[in-house]
C-alpha atoms as a PDB file:
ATOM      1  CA  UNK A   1      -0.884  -1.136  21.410  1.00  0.00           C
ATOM      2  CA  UNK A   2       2.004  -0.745  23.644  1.00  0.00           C
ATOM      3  CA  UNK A   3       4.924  -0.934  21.133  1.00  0.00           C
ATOM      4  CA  UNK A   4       7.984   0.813  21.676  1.00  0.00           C
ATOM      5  CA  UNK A   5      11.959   0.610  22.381  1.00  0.00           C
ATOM      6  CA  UNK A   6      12.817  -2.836  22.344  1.00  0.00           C
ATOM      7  CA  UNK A   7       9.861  -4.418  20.605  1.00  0.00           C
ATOM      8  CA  UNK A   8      10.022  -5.485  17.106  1.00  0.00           C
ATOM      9  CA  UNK A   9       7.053  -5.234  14.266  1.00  0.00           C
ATOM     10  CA  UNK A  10       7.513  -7.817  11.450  1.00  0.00           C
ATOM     11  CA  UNK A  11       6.910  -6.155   7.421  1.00  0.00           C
ATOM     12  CA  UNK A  12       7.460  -6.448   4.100  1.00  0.00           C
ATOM     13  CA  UNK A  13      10.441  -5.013   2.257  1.00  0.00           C
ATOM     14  CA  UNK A  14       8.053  -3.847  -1.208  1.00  0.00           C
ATOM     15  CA  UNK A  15       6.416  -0.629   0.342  1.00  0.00           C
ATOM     16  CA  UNK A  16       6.986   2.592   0.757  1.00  0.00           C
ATOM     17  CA  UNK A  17       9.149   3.662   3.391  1.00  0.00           C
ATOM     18  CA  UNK A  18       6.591   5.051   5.628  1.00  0.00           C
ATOM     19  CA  UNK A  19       5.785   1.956   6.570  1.00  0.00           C
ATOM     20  CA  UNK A  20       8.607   1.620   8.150  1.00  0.00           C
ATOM     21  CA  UNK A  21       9.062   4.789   9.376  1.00  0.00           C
ATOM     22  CA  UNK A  22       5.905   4.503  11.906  1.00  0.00           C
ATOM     23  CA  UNK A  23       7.847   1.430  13.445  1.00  0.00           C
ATOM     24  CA  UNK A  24      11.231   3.571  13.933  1.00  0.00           C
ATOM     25  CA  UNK A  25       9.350   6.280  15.211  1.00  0.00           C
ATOM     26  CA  UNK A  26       8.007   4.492  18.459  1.00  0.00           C
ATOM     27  CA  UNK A  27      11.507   3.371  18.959  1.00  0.00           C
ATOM     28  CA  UNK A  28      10.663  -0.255  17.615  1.00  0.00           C
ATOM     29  CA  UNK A  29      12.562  -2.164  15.393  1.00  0.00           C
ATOM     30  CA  UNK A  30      11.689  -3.172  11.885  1.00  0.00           C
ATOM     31  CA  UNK A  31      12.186  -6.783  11.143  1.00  0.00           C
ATOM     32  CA  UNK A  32      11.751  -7.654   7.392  1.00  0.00           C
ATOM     33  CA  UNK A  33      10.272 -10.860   5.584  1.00  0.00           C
ATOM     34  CA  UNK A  34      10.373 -11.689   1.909  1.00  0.00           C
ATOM     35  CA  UNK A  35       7.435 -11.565  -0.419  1.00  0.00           C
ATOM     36  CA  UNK A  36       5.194 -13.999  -2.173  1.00  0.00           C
ATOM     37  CA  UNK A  37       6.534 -13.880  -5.541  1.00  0.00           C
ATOM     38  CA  UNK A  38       2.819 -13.943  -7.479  1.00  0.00           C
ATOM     39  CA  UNK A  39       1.013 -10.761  -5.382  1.00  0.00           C
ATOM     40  CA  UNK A  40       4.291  -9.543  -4.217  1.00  0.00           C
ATOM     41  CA  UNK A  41       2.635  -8.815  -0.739  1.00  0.00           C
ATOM     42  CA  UNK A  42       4.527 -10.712   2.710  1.00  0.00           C
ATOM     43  CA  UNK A  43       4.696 -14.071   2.807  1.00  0.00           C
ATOM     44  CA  UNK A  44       3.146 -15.880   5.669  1.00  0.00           C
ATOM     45  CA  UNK A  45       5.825 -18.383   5.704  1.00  0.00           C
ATOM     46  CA  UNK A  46       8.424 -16.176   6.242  1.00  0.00           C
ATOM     47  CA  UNK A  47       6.670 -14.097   8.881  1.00  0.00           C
ATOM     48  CA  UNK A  48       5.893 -17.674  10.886  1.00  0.00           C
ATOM     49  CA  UNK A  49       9.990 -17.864  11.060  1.00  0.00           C
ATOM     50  CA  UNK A  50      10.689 -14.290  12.153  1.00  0.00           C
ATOM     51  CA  UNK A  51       8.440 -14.174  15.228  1.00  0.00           C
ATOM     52  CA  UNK A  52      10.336 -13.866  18.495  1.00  0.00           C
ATOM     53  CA  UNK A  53       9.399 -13.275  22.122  1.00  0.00           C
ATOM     54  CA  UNK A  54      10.181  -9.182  21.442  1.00  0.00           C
ATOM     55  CA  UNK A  55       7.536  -9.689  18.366  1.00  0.00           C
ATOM     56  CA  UNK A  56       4.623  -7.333  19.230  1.00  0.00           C
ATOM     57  CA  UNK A  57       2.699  -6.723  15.867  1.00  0.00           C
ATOM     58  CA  UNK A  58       2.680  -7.877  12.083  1.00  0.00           C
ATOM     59  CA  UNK A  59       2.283  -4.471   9.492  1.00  0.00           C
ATOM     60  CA  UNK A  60       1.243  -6.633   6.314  1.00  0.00           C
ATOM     61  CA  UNK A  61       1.123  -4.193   3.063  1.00  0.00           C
ATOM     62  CA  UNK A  62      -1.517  -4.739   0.812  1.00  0.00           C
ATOM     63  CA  UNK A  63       0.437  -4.110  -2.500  1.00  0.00           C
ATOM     64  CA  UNK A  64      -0.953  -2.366  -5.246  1.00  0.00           C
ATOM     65  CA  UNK A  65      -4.406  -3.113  -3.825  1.00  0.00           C
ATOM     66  CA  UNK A  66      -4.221  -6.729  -3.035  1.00  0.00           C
ATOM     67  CA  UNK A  67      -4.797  -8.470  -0.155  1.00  0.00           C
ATOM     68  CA  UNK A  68      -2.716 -10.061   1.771  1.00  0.00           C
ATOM     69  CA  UNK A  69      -3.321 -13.512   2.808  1.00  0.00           C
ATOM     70  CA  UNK A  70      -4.870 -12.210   6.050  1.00  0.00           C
ATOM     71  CA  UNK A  71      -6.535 -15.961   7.309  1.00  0.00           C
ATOM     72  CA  UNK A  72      -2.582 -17.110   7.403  1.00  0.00           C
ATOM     73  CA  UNK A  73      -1.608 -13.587   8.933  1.00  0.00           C
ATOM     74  CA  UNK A  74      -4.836 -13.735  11.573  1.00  0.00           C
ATOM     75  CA  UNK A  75      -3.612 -17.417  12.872  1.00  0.00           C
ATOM     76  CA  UNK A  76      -0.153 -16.479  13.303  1.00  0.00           C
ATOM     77  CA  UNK A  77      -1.106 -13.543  15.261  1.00  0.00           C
ATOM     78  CA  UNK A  78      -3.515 -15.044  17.624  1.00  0.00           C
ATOM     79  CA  UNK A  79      -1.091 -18.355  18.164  1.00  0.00           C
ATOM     80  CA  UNK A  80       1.557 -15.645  19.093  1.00  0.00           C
ATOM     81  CA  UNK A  81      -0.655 -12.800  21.016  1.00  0.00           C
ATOM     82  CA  UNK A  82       0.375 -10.406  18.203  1.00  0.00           C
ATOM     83  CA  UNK A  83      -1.523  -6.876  16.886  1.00  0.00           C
ATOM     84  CA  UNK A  84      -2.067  -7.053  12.833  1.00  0.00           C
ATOM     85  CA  UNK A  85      -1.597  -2.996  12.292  1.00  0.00           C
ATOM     86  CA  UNK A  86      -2.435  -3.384   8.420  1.00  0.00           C
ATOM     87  CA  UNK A  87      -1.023  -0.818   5.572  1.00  0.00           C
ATOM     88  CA  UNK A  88      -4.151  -0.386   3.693  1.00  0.00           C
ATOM     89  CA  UNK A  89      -2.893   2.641   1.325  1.00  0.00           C
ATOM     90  CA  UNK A  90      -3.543   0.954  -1.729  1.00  0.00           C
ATOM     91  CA  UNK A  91      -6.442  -1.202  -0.507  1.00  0.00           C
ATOM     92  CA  UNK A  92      -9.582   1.142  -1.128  1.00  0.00           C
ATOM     93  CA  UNK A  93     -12.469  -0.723  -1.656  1.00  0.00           C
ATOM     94  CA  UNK A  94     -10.714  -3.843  -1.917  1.00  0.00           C
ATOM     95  CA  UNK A  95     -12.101  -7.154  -0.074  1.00  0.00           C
ATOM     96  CA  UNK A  96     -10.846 -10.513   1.175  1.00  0.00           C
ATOM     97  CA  UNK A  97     -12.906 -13.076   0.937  1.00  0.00           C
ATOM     98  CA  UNK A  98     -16.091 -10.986   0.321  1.00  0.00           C
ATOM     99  CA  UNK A  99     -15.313  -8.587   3.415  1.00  0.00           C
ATOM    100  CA  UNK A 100     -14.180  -5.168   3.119  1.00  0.00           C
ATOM    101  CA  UNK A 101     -10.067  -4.789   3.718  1.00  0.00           C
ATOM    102  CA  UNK A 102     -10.422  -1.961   6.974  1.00  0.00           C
ATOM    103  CA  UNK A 103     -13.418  -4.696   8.446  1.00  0.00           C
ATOM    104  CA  UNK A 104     -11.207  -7.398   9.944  1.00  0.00           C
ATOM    105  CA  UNK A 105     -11.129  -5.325  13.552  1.00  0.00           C
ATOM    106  CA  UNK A 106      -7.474  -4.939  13.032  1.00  0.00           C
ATOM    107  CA  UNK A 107      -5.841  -1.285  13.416  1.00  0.00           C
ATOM    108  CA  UNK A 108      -5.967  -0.402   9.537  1.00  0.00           C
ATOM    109  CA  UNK A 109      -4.779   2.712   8.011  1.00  0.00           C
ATOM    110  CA  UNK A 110      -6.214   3.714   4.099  1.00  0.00           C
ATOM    111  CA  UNK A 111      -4.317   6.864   2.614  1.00  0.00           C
ATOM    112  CA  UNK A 112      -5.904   9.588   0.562  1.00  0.00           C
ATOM    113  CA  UNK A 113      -3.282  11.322  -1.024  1.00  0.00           C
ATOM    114  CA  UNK A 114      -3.665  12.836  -4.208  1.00  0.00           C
ATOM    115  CA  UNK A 115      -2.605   9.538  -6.338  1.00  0.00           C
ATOM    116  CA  UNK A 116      -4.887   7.193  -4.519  1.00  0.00           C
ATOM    117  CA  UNK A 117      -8.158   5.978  -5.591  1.00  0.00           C
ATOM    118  CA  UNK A 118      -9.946   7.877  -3.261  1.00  0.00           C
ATOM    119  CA  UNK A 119      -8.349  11.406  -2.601  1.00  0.00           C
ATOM    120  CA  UNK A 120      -8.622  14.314   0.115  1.00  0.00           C
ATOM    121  CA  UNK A 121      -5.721  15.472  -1.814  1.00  0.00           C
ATOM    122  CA  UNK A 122      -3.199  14.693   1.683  1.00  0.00           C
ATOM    123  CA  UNK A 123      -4.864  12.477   4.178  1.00  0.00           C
ATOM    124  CA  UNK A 124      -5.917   9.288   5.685  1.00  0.00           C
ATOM    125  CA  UNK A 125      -8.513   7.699   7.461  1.00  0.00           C
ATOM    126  CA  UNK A 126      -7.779   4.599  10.699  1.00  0.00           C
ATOM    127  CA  UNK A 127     -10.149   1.728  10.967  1.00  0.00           C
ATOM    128  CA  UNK A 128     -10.624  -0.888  13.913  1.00  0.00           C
ATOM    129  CA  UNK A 129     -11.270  -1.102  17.844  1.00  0.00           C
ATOM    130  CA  UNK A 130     -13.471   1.693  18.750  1.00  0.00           C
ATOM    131  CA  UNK A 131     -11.348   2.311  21.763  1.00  0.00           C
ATOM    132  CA  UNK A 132      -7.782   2.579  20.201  1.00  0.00           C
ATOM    133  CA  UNK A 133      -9.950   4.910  17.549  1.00  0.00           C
ATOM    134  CA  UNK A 134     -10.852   7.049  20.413  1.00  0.00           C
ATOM    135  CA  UNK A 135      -7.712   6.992  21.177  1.00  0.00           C
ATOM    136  CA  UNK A 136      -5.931   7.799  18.053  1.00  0.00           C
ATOM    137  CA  UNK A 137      -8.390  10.654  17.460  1.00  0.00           C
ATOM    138  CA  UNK A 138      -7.467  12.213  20.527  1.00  0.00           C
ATOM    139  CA  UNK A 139      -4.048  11.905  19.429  1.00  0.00           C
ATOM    140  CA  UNK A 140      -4.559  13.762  16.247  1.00  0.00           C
ATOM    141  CA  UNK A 141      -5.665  16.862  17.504  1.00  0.00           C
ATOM    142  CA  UNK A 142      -2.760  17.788  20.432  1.00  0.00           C
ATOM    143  CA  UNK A 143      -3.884  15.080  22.799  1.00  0.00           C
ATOM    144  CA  UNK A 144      -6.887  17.315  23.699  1.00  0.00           C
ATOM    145  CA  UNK A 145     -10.405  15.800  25.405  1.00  0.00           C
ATOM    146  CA  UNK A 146     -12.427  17.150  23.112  1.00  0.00           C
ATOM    147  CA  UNK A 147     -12.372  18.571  19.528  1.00  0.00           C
ATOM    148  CA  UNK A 148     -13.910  21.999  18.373  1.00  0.00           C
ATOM    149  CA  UNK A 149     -16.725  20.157  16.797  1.00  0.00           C
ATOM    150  CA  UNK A 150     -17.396  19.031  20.653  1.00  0.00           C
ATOM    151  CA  UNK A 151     -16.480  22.073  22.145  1.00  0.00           C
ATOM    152  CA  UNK A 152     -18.314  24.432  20.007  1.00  0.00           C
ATOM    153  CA  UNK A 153     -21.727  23.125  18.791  1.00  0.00           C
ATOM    154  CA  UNK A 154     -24.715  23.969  20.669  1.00  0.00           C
ATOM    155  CA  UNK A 155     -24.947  21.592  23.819  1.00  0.00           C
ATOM    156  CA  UNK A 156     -20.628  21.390  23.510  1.00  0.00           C
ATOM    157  CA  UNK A 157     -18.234  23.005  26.573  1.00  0.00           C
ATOM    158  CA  UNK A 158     -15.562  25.398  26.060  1.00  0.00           C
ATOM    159  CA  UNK A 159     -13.301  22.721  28.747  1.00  0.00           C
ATOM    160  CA  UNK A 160     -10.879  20.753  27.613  1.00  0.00           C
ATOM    161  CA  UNK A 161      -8.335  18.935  28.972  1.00  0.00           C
ATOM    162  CA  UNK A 162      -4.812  17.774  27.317  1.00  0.00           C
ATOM    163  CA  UNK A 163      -4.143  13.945  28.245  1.00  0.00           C
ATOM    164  CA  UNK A 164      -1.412  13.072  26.266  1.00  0.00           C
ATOM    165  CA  UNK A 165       1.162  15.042  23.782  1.00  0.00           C
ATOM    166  CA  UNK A 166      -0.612  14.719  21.029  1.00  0.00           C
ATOM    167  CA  UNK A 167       0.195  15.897  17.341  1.00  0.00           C
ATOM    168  CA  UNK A 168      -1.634  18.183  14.627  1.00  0.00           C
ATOM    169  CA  UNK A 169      -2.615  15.431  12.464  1.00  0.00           C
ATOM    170  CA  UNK A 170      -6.601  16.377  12.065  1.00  0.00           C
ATOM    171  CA  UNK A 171      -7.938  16.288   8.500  1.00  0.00           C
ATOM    172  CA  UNK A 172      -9.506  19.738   7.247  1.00  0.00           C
ATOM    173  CA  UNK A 173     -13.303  20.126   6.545  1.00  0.00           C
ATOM    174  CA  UNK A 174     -12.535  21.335   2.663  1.00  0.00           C
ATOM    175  CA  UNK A 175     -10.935  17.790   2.648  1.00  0.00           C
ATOM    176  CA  UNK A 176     -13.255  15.894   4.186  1.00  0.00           C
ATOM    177  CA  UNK A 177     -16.242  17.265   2.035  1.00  0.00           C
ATOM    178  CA  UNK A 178     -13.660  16.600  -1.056  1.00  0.00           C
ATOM    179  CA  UNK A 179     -13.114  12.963   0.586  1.00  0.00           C
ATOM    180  CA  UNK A 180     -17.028  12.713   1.013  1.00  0.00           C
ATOM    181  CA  UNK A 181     -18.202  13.862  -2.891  1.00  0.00           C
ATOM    182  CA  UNK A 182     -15.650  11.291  -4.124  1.00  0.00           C
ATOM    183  CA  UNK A 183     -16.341   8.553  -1.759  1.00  0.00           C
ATOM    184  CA  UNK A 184     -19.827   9.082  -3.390  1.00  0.00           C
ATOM    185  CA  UNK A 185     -18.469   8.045  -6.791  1.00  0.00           C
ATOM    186  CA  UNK A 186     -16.068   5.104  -5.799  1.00  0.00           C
ATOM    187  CA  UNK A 187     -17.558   2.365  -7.419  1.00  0.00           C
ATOM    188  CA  UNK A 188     -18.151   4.573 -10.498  1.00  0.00           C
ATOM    189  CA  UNK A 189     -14.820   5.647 -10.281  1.00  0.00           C
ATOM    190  CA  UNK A 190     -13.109   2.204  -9.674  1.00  0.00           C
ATOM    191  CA  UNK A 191     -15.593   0.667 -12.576  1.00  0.00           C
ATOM    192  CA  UNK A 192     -13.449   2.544 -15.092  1.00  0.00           C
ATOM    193  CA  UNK A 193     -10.381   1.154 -12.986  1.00  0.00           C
ATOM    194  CA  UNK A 194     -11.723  -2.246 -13.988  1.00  0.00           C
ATOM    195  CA  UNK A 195     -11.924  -1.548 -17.473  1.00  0.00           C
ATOM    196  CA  UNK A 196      -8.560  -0.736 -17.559  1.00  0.00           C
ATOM    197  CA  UNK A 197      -7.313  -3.536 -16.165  1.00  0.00           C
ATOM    198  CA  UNK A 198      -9.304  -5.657 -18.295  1.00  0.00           C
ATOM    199  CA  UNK A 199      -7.832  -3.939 -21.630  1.00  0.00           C
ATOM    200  CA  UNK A 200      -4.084  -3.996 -20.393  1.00  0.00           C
ATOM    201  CA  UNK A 201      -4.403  -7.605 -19.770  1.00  0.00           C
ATOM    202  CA  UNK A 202      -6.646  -8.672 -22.600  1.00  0.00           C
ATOM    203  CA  UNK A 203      -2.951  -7.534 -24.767  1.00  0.00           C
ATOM    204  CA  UNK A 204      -0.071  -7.566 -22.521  1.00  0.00           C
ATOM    205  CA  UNK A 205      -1.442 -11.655 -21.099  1.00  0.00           C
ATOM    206  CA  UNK A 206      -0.483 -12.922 -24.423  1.00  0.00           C
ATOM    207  CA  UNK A 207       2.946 -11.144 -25.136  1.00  0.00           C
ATOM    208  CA  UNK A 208       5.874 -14.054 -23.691  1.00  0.00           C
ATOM    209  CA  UNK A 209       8.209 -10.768 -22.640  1.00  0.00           C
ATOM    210  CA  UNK A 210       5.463  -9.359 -19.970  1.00  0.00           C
ATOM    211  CA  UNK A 211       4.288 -10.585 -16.719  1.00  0.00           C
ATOM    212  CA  UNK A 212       0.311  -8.888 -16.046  1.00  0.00           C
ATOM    213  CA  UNK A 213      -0.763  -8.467 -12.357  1.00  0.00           C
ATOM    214  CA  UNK A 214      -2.748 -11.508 -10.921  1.00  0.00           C
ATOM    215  CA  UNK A 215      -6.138 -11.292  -9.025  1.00  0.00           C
ATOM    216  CA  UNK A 216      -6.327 -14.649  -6.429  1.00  0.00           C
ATOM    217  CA  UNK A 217      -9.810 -15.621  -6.295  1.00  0.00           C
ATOM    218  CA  UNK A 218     -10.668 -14.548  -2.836  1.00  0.00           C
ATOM    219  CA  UNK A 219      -9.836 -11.097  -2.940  1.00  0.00           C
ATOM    220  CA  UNK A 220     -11.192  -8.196  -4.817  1.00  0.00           C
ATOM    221  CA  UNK A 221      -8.397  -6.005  -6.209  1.00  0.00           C
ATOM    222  CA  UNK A 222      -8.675  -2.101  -5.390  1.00  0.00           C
ATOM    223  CA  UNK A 223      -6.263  -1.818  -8.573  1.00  0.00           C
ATOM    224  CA  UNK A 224      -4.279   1.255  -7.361  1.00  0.00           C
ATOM    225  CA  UNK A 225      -1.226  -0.030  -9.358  1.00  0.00           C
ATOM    226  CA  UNK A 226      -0.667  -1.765 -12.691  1.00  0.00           C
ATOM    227  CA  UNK A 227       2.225  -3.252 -11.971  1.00  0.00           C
ATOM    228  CA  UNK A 228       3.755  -4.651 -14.823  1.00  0.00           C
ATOM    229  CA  UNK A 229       6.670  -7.282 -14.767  1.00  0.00           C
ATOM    230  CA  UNK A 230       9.176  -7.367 -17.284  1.00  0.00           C
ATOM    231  CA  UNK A 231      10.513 -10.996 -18.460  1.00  0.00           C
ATOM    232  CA  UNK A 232      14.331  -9.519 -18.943  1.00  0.00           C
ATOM    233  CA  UNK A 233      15.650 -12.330 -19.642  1.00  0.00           C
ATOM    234  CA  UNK A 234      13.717 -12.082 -22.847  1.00  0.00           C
ATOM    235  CA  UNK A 235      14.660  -8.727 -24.144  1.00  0.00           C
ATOM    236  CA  UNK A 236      17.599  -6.434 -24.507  1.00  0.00           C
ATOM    237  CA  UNK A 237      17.099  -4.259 -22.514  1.00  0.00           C
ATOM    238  CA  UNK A 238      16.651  -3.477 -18.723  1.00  0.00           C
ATOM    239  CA  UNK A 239      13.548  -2.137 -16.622  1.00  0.00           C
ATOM    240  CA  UNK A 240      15.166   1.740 -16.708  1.00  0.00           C
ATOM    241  CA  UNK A 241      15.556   1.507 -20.458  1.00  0.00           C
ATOM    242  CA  UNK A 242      12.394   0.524 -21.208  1.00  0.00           C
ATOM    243  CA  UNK A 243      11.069   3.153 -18.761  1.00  0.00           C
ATOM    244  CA  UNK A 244      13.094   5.514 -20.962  1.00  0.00           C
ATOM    245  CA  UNK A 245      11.395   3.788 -23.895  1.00  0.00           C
ATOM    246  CA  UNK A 246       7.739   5.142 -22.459  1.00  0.00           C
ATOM    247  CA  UNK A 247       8.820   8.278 -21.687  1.00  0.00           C
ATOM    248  CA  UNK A 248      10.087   8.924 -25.462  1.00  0.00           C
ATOM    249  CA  UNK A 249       6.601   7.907 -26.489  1.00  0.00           C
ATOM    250  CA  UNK A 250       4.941  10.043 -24.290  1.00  0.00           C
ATOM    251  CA  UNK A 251       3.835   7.530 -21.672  1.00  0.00           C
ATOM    252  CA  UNK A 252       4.363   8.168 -18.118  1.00  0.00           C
ATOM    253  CA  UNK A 253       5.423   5.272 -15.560  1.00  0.00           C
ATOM    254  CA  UNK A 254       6.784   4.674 -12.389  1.00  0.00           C
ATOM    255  CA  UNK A 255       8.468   2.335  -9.679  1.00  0.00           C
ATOM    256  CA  UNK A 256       6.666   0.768  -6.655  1.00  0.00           C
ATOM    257  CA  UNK A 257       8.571   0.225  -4.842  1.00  0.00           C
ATOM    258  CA  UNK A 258      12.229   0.728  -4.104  1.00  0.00           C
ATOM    259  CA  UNK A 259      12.698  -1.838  -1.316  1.00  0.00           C
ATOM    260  CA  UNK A 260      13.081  -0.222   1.974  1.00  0.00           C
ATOM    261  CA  UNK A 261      16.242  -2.330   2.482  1.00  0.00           C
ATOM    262  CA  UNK A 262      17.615  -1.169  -0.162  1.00  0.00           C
ATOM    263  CA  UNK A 263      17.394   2.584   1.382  1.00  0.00           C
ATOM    264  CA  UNK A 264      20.582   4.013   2.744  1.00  0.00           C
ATOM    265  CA  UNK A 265      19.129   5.179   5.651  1.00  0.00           C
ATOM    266  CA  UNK A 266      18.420   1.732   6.689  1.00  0.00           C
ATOM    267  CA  UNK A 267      20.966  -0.165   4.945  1.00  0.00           C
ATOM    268  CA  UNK A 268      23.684   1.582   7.200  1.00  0.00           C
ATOM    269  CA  UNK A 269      21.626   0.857  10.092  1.00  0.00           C
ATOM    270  CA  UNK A 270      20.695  -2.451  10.024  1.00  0.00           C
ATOM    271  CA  UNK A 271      23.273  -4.185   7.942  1.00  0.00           C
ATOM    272  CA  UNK A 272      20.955  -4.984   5.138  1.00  0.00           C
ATOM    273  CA  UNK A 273      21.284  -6.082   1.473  1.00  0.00           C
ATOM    274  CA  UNK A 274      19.802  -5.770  -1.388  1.00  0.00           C
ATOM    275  CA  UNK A 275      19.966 -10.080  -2.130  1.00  0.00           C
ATOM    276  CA  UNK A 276      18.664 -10.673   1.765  1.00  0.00           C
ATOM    277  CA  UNK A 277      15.333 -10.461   0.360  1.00  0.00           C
ATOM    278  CA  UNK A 278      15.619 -12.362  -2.989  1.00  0.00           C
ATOM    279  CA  UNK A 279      12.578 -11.801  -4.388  1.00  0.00           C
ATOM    280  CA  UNK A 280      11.623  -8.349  -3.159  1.00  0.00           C
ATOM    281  CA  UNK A 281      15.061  -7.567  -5.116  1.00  0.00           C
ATOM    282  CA  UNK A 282      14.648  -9.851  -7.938  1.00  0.00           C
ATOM    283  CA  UNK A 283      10.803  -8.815  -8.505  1.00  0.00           C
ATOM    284  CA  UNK A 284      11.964  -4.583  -7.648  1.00  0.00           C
ATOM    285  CA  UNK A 285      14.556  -4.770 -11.080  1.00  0.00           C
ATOM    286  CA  UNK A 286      11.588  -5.851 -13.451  1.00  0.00           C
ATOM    287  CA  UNK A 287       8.468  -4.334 -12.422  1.00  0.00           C
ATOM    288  CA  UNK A 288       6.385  -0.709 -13.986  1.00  0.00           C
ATOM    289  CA  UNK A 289       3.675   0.670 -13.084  1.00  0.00           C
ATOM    290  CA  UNK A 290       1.764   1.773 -16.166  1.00  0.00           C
ATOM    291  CA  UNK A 291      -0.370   4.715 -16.324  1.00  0.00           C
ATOM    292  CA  UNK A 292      -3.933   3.899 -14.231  1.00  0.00           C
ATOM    293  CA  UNK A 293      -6.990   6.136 -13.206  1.00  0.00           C
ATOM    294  CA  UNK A 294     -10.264   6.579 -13.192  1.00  0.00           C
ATOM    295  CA  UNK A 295     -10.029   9.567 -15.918  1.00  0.00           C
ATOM    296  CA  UNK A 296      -8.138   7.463 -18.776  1.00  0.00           C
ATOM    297  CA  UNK A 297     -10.182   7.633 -21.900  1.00  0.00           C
ATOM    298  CA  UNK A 298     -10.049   4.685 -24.590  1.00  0.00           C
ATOM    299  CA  UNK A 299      -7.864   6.892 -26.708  1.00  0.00           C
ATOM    300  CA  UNK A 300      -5.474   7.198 -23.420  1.00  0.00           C
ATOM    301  CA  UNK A 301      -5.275   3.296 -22.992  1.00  0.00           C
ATOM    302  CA  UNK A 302      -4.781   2.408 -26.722  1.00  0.00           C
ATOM    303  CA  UNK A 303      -1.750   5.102 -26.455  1.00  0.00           C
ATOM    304  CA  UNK A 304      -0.311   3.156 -23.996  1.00  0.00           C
ATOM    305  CA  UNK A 305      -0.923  -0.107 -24.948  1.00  0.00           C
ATOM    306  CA  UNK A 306       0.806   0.572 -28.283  1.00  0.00           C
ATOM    307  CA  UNK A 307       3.445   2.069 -26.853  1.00  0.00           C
ATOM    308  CA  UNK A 308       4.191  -1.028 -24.799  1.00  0.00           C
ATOM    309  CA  UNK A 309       3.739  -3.483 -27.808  1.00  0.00           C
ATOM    310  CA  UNK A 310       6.251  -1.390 -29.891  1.00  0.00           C
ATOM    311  CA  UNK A 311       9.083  -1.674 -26.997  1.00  0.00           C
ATOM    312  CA  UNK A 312       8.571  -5.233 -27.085  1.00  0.00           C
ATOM    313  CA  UNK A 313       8.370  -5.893 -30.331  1.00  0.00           C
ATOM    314  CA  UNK A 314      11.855  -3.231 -30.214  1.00  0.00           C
ATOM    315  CA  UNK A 315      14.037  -4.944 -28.483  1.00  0.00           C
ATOM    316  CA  UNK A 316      12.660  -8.557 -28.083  1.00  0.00           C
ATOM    317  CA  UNK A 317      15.600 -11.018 -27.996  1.00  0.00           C
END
């Protein structure tokens, strides 16, 4: 793609900072857009006003598994000669408008770490132009010609030649053929995720204090994240309390995400505060992600659900 020192890459603030970190590590510079304040993914808007003739690509972040609005995100990028490098991590098997997110021919990277809904345990996969594949795979494996699978099987050659300085970033067989058994089960597996879903909002949807996760009508969710939001204003306490409010009743939650801006590192180096992004930093104070897998049993859900219902019910104002 031909980004580096000088260009800039427009993303969201609500993501993990590795997202970022990919942009500072070709020497680009991260340029930050608010959020939509109903998906919490980047808002299209924002991204039209922070284009600029050092632009080079757009890294939307498909939040907690949905979609971007990638039609809004395409036409900006083609009006501007941009590259859409999308952060998929969260997005497996999810779909905009009845296509596959990792099938729009955009660079898109899916993550199969151990908490994702597929899992290799540590690993990824890249989707998109064949030839920037090609590329990339070369780049995995030291920058070499040719992998062992092409140098070693039967009509393979023992020459190889290095072409660029490349990195060890290949994926093992053990977690491939982990990757490949589970990618077996994935609609099985997100099924259950589903059901889930569908409990948590059936009770949290008509409780005033909570906010439940929306699902626009063009997109299937991959439901990686329950992200719960927290109507404050409404209770006594604040989003760490009630956090310490699960974890006395034996319910495990987390974050997601810290906004990058809100990270020292790039804080100091950019200048950045936490109110520049409004609603990444308004929506960051009151969200939870509540306890979701494919392994949770009905027992598991009711647990939590209760648990929830009792804070509420706790310290409602």
């Amino acid at each position: 793609l031909d980004i580096g020192p000088g260009d800039e890459v427009i993303t969201t603030p609500m993501t993990f900072c590795s997202s970022v970190n990919v942009i500072e590590h070709v020497g680009s510079t991260p340029i930050l857009v608010d959020i939509l304040p109903d998906t919490l993914t980047i808002d299209p808007d924002q991204v039209a006003t922070a284009i600029t003739p050092r632009t080079k690509a757009i890294l939307p972040v498909h939040y907690a598994g949905h979609p971007c609005e990638m039609d809004a995100l395409q036409k900006l990028a083609e009006e501007h000669g941009l590259a859409i490098i999308e952060d998929a991590a969260h997005a497996l098997p999810a779909k905009y408008k009845g296509k596959m997110i990792g099938g729009l021919n955009n660079l898109t990277a899916f993550s199969f770490y151990a908490t994702k809904n597929l899992t290799t345990a540590e690993g990824g996969m890249l989707t998109g132009d064949p030839e920037l594949l090609t590329r990339a795979r070369m780049l995995s494996l030291h920058g070499m010609s040719r992998d062992a699978w092409n140098r070693y099987s039967a009509n393979g050659s023992w020459y190889y030649e290095v072409v660029s300085p490349g990195f060890k970033y290949n994926m093992t067989d053990i977690q491939a053929a982990l990757g490949l058994v589970q990618l077996q089960r994935i609609h099985k597996m997100q099924s259950h995720r589903w059901h889930v879903v569908a409990q948590y909002n059936k009770t949290f949807g008509d409780i005033p204090e909570l906010q439940v996760p929306i699902e626009k009508p063009e997109v299937e969710h991959a439901w990686h994240l329950y992200v719960l939001r927290l109507n404050l204003e409404q209770l006594s306490i604040d989003r760490g309390q009630f956090i310490t409010e699960l974890n006395e009743r034996n319910i495990g939650s987390s974050v997601h995400f810290i906004p990058v801006h809100m990270h020292p590192y790039y804080a100091d180096k950019y200048g950045w505060k936490p109110e520049d992004f409004p609603i990444a930093y308004q929506e960051y104070q009151r969200v939870v992600s509540l306890p979701l897998n494919s392994s949770l049993t009905d027992t598991d859900i009711e647990s939590v659900i209760a648990a929830v219902q009792d804070i509420v019910e706790t310290f409602r104002l």
